[in-house]
Protein backbone atom coordinates (compact mmCIF):
# COMPACT_ATOMS: atom_id res chain seq x y z
CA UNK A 1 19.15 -24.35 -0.48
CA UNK A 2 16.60 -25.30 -3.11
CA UNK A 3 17.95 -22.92 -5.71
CA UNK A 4 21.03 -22.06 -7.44
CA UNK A 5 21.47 -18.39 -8.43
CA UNK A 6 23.82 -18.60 -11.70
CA UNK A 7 26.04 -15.90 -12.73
CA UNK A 8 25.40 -14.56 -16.77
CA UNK A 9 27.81 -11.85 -17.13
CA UNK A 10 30.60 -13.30 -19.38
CA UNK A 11 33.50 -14.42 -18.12
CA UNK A 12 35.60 -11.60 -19.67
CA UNK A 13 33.49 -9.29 -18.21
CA UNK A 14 33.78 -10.34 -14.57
CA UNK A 15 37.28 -8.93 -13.19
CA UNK A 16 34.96 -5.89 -13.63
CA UNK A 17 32.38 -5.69 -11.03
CA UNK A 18 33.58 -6.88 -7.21
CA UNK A 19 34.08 -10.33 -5.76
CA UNK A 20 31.24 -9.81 -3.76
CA UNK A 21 28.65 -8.77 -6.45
CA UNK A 22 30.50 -11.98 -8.37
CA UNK A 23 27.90 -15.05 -8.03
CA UNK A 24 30.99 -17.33 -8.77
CA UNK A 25 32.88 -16.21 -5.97
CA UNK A 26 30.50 -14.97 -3.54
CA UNK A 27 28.13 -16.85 -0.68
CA UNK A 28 26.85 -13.38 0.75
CA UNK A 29 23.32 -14.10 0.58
CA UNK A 30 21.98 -10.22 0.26
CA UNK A 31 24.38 -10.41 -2.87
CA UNK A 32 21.98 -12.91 -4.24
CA UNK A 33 19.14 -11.06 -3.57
CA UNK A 34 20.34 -8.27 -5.08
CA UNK A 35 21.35 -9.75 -8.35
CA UNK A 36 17.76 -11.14 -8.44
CA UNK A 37 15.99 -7.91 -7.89
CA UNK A 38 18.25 -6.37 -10.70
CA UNK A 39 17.24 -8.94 -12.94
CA UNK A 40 20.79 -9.55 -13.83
CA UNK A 41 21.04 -13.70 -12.72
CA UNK A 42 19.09 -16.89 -13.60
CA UNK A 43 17.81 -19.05 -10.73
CA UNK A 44 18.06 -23.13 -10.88
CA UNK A 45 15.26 -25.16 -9.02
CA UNK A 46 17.21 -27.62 -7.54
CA UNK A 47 14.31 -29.93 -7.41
CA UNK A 48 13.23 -29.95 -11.23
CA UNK A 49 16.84 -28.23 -12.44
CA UNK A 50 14.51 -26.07 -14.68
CA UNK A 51 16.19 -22.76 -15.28
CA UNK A 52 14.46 -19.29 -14.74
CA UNK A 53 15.86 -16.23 -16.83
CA UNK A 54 15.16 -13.39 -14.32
CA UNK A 55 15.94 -10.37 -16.41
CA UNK A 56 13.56 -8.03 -15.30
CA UNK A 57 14.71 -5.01 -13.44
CA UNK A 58 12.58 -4.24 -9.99
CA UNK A 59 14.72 -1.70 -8.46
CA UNK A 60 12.56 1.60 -10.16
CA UNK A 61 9.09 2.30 -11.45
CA UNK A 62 10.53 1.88 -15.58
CA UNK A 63 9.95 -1.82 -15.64
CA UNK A 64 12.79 -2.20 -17.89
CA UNK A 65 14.23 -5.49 -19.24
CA UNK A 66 18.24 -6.00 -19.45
CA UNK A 67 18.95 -7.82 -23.35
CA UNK A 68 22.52 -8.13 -22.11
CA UNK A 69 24.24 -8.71 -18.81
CA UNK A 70 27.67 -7.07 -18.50
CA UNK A 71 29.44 -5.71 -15.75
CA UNK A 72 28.48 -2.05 -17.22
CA UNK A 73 24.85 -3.22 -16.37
CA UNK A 74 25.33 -3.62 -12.84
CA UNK A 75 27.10 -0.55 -12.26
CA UNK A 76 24.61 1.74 -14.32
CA UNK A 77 21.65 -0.63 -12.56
CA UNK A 78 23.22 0.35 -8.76
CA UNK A 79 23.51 3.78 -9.61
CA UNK A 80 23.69 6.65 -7.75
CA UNK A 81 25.80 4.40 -5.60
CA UNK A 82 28.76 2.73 -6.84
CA UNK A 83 30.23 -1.05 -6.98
CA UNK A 84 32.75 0.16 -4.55
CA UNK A 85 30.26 1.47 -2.09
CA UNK A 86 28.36 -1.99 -2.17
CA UNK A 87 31.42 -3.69 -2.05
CA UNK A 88 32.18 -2.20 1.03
CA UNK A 89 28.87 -2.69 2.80
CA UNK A 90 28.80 -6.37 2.02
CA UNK A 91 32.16 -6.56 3.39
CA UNK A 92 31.30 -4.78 6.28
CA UNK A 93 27.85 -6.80 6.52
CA UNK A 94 28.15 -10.38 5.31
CA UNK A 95 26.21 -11.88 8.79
CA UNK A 96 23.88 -8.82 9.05
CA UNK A 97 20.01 -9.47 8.93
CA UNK A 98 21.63 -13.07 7.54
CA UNK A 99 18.13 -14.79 8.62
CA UNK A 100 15.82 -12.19 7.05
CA UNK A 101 17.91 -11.57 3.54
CA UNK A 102 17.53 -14.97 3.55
CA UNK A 103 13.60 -15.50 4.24
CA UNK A 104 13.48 -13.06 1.72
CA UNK A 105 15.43 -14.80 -1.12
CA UNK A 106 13.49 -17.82 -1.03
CA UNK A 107 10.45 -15.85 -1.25
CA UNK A 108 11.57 -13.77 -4.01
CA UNK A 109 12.79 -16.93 -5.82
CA UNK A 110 9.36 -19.11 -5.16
CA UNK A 111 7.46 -15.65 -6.83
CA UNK A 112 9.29 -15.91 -9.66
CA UNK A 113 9.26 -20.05 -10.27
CA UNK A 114 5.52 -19.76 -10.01
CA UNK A 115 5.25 -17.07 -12.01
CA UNK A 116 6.97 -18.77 -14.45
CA UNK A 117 5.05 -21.69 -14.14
CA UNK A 118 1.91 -19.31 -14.53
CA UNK A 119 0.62 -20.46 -11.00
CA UNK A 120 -0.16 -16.59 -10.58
CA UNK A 121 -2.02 -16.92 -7.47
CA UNK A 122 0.69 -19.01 -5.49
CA UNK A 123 3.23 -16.52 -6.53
CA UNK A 124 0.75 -13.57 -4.70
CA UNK A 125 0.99 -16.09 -1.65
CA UNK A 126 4.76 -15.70 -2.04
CA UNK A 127 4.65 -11.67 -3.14
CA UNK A 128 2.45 -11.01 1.01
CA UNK A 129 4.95 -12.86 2.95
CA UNK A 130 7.79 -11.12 1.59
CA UNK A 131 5.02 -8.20 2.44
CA UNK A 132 4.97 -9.20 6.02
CA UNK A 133 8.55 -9.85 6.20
CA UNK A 134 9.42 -6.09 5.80
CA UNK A 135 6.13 -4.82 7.46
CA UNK A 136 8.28 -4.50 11.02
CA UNK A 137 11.70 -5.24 9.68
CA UNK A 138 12.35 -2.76 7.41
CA UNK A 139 11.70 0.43 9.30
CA UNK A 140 14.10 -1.09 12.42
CA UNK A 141 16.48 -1.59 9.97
CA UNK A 142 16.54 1.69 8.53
CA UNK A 143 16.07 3.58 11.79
CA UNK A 144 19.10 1.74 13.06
CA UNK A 145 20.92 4.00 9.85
CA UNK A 146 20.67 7.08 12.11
CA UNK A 147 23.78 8.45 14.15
CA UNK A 148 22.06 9.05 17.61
CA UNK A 149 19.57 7.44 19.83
CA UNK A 150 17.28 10.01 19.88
CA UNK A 151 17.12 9.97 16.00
CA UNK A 152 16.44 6.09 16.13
CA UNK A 153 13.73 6.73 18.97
CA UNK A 154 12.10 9.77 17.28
CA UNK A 155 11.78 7.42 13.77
CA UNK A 156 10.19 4.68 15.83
CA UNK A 157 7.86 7.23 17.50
CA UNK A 158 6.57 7.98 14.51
CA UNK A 159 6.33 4.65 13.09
CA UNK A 160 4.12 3.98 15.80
CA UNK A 161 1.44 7.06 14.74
CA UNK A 162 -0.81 4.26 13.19
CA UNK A 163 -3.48 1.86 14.99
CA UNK A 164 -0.34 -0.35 15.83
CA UNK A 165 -1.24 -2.62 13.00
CA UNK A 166 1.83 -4.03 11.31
CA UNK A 167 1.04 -3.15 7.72
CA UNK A 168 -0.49 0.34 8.84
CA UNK A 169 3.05 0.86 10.58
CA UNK A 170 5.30 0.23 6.83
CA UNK A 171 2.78 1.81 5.11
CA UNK A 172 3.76 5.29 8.01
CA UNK A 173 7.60 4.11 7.12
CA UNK A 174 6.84 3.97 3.41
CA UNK A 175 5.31 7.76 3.07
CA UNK A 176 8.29 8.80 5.32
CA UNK A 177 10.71 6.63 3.05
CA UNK A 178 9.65 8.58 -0.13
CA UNK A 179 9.01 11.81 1.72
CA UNK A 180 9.01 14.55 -1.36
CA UNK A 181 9.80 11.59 -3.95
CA UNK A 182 7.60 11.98 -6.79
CA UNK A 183 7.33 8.62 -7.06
CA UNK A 184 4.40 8.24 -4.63
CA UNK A 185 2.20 10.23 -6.88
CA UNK A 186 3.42 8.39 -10.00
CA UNK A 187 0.23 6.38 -11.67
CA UNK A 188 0.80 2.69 -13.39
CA UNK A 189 -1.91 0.84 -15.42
CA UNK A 190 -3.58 -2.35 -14.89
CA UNK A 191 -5.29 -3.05 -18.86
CA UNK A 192 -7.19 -6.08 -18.43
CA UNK A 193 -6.61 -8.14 -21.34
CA UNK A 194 -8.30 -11.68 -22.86
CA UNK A 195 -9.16 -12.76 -26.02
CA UNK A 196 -12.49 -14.46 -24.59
CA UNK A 197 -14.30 -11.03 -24.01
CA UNK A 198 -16.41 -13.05 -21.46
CA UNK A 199 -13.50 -13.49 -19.26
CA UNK A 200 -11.90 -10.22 -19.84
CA UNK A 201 -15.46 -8.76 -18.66
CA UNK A 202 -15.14 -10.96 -15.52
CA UNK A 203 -11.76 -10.22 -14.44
CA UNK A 204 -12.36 -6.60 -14.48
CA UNK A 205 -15.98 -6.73 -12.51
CA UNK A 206 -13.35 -8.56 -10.10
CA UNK A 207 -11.27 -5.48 -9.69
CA UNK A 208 -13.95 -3.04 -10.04
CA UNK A 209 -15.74 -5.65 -7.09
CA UNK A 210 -12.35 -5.44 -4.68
CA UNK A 211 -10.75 -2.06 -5.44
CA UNK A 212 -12.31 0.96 -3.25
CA UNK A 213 -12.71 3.86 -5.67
CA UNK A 214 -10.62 6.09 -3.88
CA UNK A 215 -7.79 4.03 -4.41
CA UNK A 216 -8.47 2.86 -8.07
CA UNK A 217 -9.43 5.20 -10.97
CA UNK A 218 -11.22 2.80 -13.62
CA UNK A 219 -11.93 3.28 -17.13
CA UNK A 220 -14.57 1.03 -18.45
CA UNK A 221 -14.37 2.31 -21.73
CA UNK A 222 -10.78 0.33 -22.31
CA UNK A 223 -11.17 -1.94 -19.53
CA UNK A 224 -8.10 0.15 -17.92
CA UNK A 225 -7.65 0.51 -14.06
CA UNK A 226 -4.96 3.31 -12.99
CA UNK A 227 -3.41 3.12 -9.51
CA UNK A 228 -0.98 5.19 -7.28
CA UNK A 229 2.26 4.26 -5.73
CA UNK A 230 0.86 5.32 -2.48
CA UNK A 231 -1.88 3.06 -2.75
CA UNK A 232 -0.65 0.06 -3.91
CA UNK A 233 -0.01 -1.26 -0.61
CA UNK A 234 -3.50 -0.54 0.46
CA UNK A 235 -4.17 -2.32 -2.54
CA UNK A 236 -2.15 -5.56 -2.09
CA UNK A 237 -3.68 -6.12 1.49
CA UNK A 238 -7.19 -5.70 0.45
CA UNK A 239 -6.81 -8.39 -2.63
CA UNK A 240 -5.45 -10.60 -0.11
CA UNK A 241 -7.99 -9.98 2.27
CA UNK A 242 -11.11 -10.35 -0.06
CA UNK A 243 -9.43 -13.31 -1.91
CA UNK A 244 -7.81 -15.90 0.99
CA UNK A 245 -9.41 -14.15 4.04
CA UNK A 246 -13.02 -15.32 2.14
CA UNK A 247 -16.09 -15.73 4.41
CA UNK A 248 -19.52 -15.95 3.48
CA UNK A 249 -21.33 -12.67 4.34
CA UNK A 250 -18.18 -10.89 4.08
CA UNK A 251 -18.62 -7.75 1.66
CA UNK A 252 -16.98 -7.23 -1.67
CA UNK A 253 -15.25 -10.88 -1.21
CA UNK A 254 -13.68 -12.65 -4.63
CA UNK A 255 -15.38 -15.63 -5.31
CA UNK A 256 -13.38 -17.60 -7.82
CA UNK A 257 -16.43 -18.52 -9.90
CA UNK A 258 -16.64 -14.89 -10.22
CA UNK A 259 -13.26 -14.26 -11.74
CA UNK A 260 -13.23 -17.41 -14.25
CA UNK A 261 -9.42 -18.13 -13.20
CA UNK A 262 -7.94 -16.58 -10.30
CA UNK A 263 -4.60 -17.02 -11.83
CA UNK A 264 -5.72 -14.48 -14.58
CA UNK A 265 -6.79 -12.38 -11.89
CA UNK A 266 -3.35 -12.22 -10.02
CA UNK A 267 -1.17 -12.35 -13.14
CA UNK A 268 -2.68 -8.74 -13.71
CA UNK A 269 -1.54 -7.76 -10.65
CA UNK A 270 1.45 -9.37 -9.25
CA UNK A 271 4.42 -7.89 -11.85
CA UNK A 272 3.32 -4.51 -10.36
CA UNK A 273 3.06 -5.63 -6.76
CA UNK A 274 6.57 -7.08 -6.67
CA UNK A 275 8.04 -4.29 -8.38
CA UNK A 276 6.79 -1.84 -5.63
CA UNK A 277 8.32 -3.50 -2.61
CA UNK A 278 11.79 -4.45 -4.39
CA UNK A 279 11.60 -0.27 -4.95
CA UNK A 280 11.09 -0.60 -1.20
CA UNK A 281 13.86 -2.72 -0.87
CA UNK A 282 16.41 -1.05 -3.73
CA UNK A 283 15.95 2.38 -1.40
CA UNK A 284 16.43 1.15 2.54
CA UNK A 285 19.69 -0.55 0.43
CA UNK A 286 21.03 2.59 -0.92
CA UNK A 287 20.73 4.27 2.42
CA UNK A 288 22.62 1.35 4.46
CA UNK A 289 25.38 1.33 2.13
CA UNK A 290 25.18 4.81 2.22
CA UNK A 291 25.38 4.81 6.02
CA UNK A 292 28.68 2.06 5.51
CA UNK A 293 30.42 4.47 2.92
């Protein structure tokens, strides 16, 4: 593996939380992935041994930041469910979706080493394929949660509503996910910020140039653009599309030249991005372990 994931939570500290959420005694990779999301571990590039302080926590819309890593933090971080619930679903589930849980680590960890590095638009690279990863993979995976066949078939039915487009078919399981959740409603902000006004003017033409209206509000006044949960997705795969899908003739395509950096672009975008599909993640999670309980 090309990164370590290094346990923070004092040594005192760690007779508290299970062996299996414990990075110095566990190998269960989802474990891993889990501890990243929560922002509660520090990654090691194994090639350059430089050390990444993930402390951000992904799993809601708050966008909070843990100080301190204790074994209280992961418990109040995993709740509604409880340490002894995920214990017993990574028990019950260490080979499990091994090969995906593991695509998706890797990805996770690449976002975040480029993002550190401030290569903002390699990290987006990184951000779509975990994207595409959970585009078909996620929906199985939760349908599988149901009791009877016919409940698995009927949530695969309507998976299927769409145009039979991949994307179109999470973004069905997504609004079914968060059925009566207020979070697809909830607004975030994009402020588009430079100290070279030239620039800051440039980067937001570029979302005002690649954002449909109906899925953007924009405020030109304070160079502010407010998005939707619910749209976000639409979002992500239309950036991609106008930005590394480029051809000439295309319309509203970003030209880099027209952005000034297009690692200023994405860095305005990405920290969002990636906290919308680990929410995706965090609540397919809660109902597998909930299904194991």
């Amino acid at each position: 593996m090309n990164f370590d994931y290094i346990e923070v939570i004092p040594a005192q500290f760690l007779r508290h939380i299970p062996k299996s959420l414990n990075l110095v005694e566990t190998n269960h990779i989802e474990s891993k992935l889990l501890r990243l999301i929560l922002g509660t571990c520090d990654i090691r590039d194994s090639y350059t041994l430089g050390v990444i302080k993930q402390r951000n926590n992904y799993s809601n819309a708050l966008n909070s930041k843990n100080t301190n890593v204790t074994s209280s933090t992961i418990k109040s971080l995993l709740s509604p469910i409880t340490l002894s619930q995920v214990d017993n679903y990574l028990a019950k589930n260490y080979n499990v979706n091994y090969s995906l849980i593991n695509d998706l680590l890797y990805e996770y960890s690449y976002f975040f080493l480029n993002e550190k590095k401030g290569n903002h638009t390699t990290a987006f690279i990184h951000l779509y394929r975990i994207l595409e990863y959970i585009s078909y993979s996620f929906p199985l995976v939760h349908a599988s949660t149901s009791k009877n066949f016919i409940g698995t078939f009927s949530s695969l039915k309507a998976y299927f509503a769409g145009d039979g487009n991949e994307l179109k078919f999470l973004e069905i399981f997504i609004e079914r996910l968060f059925d009566s959740d207020p979070i697809l409603a909830s607004t975030f902000d994009i402020n588009v910020q430079h100290s070279n006004r030239s620039v800051r003017d440039k980067l937001y033409a570029g979302f005002h140039r690649v954002l449909p209206s109906e899925n953007a509000e924009f405020n030109d006044s304070i160079y502010r653009v407010t998005i939707t949960y619910s749209d976000l997705l639409k979002i992500i795969i239309q950036i991609r599309n106008r930005f590394f899908h480029f051809a000439v003739g295309g319309q509203k395509n970003i030209r880099s030249s027209e952005i000034e950096n297009p690692d200023l672009f994405f860095k305005h975008i990405n920290n969002h991005a990636i906290n919308w599909i680990s929410i995706i993640y965090f609540e397919v999670f809660k109902t597998l372990v909930d299904r194991w309980s």
